[in-house]
PDB file of N, CA and C in Angstrom:
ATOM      1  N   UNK A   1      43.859 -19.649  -3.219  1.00  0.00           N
ATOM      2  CA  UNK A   1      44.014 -19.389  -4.634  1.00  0.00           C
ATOM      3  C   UNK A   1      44.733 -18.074  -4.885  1.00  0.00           C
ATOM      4  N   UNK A   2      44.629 -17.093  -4.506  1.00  0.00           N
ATOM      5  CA  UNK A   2      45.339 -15.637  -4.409  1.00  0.00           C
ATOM      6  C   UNK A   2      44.337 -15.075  -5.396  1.00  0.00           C
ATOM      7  N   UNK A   3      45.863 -14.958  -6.604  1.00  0.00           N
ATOM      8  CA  UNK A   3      45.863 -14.077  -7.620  1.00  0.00           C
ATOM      9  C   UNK A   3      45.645 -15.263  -9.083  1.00  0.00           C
ATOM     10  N   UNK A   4      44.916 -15.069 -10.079  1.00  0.00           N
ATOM     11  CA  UNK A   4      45.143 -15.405 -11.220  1.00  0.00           C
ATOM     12  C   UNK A   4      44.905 -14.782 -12.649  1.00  0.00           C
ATOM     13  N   UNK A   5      45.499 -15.366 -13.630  1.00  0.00           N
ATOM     14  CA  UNK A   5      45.108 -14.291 -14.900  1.00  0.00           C
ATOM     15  C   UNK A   5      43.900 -15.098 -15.511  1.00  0.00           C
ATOM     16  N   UNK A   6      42.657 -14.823 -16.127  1.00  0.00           N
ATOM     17  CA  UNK A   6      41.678 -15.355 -16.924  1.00  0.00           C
ATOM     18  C   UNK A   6      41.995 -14.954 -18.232  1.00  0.00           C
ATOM     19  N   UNK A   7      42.836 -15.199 -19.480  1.00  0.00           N
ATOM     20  CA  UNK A   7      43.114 -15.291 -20.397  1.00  0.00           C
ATOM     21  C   UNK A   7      42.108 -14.705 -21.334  1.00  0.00           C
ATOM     22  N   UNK A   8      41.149 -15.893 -21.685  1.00  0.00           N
ATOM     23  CA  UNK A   8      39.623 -15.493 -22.556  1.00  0.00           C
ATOM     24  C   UNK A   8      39.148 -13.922 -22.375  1.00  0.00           C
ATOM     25  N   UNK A   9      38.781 -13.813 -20.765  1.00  0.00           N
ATOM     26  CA  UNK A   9      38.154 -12.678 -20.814  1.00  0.00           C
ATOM     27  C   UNK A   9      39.009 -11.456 -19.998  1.00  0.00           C
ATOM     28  N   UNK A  10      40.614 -11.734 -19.948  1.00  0.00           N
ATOM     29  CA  UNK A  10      41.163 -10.596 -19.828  1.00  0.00           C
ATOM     30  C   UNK A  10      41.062 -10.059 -18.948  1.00  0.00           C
ATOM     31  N   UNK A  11      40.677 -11.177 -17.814  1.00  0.00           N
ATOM     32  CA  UNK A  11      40.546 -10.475 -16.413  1.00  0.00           C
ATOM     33  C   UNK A  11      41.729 -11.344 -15.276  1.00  0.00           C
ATOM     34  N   UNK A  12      41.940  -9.720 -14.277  1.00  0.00           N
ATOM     35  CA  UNK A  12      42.970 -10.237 -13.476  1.00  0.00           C
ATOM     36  C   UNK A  12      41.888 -10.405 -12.509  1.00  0.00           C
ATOM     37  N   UNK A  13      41.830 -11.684 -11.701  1.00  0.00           N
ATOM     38  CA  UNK A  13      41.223 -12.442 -10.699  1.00  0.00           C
ATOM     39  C   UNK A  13      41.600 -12.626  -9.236  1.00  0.00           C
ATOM     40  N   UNK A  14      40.901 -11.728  -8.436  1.00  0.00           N
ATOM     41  CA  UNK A  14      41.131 -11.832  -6.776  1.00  0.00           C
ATOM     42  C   UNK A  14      40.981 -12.676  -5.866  1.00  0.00           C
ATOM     43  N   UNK A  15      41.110 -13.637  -5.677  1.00  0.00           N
ATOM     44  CA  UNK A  15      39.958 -14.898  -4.930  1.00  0.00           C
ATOM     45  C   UNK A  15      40.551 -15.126  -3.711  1.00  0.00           C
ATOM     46  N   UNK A  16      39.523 -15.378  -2.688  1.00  0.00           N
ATOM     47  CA  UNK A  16      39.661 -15.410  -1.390  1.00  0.00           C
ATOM     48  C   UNK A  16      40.669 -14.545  -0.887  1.00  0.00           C
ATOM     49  N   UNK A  17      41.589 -15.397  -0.241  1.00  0.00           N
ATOM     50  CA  UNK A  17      42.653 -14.338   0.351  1.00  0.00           C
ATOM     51  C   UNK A  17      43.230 -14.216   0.076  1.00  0.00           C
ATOM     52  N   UNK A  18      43.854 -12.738  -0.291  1.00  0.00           N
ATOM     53  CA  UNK A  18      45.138 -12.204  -1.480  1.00  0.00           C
ATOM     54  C   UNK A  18      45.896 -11.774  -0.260  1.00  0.00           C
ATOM     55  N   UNK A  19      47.227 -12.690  -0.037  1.00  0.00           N
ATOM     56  CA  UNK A  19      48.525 -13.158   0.722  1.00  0.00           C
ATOM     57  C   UNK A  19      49.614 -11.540   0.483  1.00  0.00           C
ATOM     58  N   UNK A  20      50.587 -12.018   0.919  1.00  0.00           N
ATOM     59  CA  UNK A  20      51.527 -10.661   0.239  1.00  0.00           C
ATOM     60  C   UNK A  20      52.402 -11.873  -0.541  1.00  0.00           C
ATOM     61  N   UNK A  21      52.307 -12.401  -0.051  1.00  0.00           N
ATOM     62  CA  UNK A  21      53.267 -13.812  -1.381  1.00  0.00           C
ATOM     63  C   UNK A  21      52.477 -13.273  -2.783  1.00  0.00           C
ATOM     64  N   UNK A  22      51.037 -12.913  -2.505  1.00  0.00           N
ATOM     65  CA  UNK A  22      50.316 -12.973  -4.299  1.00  0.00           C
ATOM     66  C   UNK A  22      50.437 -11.483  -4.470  1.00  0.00           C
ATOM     67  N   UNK A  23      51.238 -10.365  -3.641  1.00  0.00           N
ATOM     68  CA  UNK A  23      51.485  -9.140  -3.763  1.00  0.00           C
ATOM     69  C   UNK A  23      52.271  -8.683  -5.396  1.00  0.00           C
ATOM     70  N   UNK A  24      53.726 -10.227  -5.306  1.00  0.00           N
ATOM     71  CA  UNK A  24      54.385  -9.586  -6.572  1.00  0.00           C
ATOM     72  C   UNK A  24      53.902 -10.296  -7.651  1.00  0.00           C
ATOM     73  N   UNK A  25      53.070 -11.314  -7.803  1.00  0.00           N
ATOM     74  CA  UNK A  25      52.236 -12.175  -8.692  1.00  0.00           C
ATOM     75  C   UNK A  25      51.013 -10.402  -9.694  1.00  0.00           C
ATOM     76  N   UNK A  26      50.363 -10.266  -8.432  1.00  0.00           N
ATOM     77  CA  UNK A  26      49.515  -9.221  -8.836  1.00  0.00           C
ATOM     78  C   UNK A  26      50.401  -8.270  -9.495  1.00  0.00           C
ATOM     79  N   UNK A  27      51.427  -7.521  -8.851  1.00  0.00           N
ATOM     80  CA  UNK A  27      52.155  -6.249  -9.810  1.00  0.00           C
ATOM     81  C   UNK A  27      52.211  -7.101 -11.147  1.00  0.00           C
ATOM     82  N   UNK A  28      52.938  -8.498 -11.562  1.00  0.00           N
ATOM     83  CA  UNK A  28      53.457  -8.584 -12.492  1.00  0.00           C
ATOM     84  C   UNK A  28      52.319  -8.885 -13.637  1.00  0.00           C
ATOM     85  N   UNK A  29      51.327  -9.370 -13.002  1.00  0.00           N
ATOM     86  CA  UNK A  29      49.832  -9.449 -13.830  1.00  0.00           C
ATOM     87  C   UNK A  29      49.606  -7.914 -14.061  1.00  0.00           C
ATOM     88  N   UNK A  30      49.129  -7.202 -13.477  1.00  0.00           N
ATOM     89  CA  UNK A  30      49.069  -5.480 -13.530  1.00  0.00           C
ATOM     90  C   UNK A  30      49.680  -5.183 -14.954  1.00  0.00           C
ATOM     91  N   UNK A  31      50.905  -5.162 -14.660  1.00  0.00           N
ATOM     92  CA  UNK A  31      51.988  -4.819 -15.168  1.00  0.00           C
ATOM     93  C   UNK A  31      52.340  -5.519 -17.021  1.00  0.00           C
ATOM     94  N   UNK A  32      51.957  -6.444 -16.791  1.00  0.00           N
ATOM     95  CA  UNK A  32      51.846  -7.273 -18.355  1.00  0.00           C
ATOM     96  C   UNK A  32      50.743  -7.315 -18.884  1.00  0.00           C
ATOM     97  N   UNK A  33      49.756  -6.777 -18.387  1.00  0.00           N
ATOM     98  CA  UNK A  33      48.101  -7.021 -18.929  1.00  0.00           C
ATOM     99  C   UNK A  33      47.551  -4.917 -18.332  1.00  0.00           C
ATOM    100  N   UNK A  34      47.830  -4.329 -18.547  1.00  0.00           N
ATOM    101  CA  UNK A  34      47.854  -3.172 -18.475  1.00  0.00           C
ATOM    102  C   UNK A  34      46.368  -2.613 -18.828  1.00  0.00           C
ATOM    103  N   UNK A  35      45.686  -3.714 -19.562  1.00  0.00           N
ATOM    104  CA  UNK A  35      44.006  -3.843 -20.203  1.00  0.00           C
ATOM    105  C   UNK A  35      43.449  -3.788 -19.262  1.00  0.00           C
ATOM    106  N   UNK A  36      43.503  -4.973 -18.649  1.00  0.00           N
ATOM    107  CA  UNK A  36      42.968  -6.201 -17.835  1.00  0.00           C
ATOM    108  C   UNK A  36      42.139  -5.170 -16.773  1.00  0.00           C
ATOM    109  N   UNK A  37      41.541  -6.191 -16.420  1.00  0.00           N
ATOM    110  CA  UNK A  37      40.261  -5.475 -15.510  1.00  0.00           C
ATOM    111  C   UNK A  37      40.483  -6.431 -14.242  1.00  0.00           C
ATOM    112  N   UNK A  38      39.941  -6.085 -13.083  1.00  0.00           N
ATOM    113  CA  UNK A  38      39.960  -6.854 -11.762  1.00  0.00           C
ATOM    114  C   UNK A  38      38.777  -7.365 -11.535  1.00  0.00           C
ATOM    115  N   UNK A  39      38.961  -8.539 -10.529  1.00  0.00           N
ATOM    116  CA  UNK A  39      37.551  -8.936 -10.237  1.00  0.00           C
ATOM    117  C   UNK A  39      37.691  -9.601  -9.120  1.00  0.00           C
ATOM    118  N   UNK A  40      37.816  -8.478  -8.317  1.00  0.00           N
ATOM    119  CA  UNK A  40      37.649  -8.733  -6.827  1.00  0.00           C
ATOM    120  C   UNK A  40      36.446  -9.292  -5.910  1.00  0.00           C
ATOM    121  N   UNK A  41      35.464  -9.668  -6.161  1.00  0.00           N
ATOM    122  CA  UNK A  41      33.904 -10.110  -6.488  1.00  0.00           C
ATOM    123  C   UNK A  41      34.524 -10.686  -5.298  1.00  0.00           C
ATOM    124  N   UNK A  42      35.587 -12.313  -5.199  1.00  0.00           N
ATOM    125  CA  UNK A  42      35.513 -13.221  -3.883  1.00  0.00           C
ATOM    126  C   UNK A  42      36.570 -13.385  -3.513  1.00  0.00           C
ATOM    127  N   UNK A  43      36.864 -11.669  -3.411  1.00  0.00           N
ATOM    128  CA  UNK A  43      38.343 -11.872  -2.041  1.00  0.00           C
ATOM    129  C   UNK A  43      37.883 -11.446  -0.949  1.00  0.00           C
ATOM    130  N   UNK A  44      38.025 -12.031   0.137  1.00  0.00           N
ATOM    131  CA  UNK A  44      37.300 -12.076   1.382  1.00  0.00           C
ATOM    132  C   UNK A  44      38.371 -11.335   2.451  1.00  0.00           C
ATOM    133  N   UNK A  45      39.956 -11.370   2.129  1.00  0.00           N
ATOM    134  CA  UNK A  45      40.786 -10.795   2.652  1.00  0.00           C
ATOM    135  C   UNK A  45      42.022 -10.172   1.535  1.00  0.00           C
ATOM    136  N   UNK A  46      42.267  -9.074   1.814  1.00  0.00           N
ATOM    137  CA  UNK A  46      43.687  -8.600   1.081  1.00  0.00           C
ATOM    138  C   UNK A  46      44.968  -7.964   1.830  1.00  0.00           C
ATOM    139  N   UNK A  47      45.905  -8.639   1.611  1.00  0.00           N
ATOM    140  CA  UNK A  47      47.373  -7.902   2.391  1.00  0.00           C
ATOM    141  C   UNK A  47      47.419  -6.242   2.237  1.00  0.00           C
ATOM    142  N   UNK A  48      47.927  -5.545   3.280  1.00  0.00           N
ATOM    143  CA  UNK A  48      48.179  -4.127   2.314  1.00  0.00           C
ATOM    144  C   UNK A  48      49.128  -4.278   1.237  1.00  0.00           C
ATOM    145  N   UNK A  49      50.082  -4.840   0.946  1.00  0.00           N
ATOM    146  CA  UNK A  49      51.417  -4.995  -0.264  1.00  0.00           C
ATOM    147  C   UNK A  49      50.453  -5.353  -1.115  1.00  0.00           C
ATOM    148  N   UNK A  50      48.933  -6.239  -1.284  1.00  0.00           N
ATOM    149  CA  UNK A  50      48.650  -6.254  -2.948  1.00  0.00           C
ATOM    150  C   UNK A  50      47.728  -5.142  -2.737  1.00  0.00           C
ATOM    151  N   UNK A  51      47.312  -4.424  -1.225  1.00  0.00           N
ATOM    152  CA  UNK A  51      46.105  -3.068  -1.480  1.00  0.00           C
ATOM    153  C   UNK A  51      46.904  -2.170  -2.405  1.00  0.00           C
ATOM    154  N   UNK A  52      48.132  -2.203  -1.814  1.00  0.00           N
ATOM    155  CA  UNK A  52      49.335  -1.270  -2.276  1.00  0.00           C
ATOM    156  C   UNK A  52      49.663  -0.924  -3.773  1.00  0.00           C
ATOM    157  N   UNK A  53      49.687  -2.502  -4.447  1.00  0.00           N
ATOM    158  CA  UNK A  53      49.743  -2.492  -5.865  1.00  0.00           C
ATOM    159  C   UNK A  53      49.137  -1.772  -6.725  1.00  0.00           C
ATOM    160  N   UNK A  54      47.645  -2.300  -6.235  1.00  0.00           N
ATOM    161  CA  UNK A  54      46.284  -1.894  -6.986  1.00  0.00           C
ATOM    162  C   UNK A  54      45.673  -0.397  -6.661  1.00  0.00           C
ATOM    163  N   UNK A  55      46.586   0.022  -5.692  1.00  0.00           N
ATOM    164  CA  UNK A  55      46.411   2.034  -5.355  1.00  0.00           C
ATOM    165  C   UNK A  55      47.115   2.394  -6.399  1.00  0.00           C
ATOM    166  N   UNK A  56      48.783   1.897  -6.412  1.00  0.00           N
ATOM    167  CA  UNK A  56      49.623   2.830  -7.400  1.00  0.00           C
ATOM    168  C   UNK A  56      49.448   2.157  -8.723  1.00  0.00           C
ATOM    169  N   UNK A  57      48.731   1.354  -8.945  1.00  0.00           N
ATOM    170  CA  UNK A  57      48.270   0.724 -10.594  1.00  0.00           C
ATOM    171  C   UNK A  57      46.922   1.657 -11.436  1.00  0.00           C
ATOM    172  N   UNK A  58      46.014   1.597 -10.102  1.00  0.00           N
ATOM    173  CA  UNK A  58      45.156   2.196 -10.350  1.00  0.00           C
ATOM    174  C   UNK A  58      44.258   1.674 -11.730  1.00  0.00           C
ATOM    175  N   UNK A  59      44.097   0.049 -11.287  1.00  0.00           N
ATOM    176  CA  UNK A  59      43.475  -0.526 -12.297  1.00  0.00           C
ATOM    177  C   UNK A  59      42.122  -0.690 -12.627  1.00  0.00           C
ATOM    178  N   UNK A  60      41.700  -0.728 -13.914  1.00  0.00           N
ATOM    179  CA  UNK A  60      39.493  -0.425 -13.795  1.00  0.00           C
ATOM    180  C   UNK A  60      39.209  -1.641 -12.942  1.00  0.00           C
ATOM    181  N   UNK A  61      37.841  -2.021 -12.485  1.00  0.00           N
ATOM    182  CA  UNK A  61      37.772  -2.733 -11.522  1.00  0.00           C
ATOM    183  C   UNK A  61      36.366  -3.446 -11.960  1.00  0.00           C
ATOM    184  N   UNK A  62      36.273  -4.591 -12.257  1.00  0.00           N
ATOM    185  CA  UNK A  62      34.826  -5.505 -12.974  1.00  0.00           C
ATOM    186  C   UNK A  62      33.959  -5.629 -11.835  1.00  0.00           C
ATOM    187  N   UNK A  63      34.757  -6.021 -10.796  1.00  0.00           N
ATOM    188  CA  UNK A  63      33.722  -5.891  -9.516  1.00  0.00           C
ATOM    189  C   UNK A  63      34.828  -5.848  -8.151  1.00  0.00           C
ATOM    190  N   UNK A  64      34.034  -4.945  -7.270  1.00  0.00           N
ATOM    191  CA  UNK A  64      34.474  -5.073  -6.452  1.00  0.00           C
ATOM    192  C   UNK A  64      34.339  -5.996  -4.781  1.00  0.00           C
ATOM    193  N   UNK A  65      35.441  -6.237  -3.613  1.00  0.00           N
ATOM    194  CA  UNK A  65      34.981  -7.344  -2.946  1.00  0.00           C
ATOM    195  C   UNK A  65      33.463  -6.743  -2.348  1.00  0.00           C
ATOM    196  N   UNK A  66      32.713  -8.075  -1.737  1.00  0.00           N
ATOM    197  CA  UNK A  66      31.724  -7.569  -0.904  1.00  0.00           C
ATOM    198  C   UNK A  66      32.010  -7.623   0.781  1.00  0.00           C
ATOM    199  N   UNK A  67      33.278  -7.615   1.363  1.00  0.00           N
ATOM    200  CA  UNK A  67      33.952  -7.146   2.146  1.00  0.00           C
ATOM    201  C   UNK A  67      33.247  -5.640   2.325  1.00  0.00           C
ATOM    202  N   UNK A  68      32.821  -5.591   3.550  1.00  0.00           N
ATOM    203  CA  UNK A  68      32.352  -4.346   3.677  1.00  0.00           C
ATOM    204  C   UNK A  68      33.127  -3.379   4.095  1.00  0.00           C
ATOM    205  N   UNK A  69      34.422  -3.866   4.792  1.00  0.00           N
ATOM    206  CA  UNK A  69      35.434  -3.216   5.128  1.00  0.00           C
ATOM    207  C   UNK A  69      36.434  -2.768   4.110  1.00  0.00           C
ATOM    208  N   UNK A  70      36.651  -3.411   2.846  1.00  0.00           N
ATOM    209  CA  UNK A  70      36.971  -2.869   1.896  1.00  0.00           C
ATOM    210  C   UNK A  70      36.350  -2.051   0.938  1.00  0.00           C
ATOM    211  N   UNK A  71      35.200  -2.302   0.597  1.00  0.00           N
ATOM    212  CA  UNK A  71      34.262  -1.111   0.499  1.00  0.00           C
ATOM    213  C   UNK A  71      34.344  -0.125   0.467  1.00  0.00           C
ATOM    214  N   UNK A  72      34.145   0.115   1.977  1.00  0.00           N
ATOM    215  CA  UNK A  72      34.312   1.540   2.511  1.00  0.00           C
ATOM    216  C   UNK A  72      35.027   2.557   2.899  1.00  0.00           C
ATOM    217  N   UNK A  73      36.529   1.819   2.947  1.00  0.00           N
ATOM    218  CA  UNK A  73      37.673   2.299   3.010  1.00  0.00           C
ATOM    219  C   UNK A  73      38.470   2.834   1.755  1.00  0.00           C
ATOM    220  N   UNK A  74      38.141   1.825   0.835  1.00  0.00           N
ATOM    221  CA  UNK A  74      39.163   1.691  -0.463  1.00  0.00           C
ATOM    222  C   UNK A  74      38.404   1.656  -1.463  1.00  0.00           C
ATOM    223  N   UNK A  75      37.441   1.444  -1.734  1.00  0.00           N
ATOM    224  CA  UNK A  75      36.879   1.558  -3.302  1.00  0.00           C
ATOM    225  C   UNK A  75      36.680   2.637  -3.570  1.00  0.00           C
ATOM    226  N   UNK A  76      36.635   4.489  -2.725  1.00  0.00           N
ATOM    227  CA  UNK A  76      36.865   4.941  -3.276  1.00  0.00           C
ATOM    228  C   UNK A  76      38.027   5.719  -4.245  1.00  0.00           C
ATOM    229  N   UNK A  77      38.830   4.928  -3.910  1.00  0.00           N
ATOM    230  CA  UNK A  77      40.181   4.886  -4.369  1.00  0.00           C
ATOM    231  C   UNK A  77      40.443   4.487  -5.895  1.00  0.00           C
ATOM    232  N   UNK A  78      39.618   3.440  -5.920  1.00  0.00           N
ATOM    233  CA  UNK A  78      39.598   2.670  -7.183  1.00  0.00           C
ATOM    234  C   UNK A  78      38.677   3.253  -8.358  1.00  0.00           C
ATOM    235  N   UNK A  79      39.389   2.841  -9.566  1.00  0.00           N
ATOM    236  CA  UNK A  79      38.317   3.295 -10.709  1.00  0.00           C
ATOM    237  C   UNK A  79      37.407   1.994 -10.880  1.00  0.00           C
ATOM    238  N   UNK A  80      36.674   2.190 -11.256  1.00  0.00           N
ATOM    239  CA  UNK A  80      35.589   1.209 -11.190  1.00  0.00           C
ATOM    240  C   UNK A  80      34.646   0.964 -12.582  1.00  0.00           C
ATOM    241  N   UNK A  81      34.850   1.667 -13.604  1.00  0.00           N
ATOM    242  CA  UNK A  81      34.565   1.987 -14.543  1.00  0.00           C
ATOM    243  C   UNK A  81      35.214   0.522 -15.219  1.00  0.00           C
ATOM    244  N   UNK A  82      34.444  -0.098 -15.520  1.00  0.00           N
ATOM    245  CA  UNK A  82      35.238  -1.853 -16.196  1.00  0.00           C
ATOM    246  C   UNK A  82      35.366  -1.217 -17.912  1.00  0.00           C
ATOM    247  N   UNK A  83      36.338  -1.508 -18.249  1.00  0.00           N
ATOM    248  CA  UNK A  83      36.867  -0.978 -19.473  1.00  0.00           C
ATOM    249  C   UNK A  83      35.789  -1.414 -21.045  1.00  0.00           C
TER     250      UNK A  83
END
């Protein structure tokens, strides 16, 4: 599934494994929804090109993965504060 936009509730959506194919999908969601919140909740894997995005976007974050390896590496990176 990658990347998708949830319309209703204005959330950009992480699911399972985010590819680098869903790298320029994500900037352009980022990028047109500038609101939008993430919800990384059930990505189980991420490319660095979409880690990459979401460092220099620096987007609020609804939840983050339960990847423990992302976690601990990178969420403190992220704002986390859901808008």
């Amino acid at each position: 599934m990658g990347v998708q936009f949830d319309v209703i509730d204005n959330v950009i959506e992480i699911d399972d494994s985010c590819s680098v194919e869903d790298a320029e999908t994500l900037l352009q969601l980022v990028l047109e929804h500038d609101d939008a919140v993430i919800d990384a909740s059930k990505c189980t894997h991420i490319h660095t090109a979409a880690m990459q995005v979401l460092l220099a976007a620096k987007p609020k974050f609804r939840d983050l993965p339960e990847d423990e390896f992302i976690r601990r590496f990178l969420a403190p990176y992220w704002d986390t504060a859901a808008a």
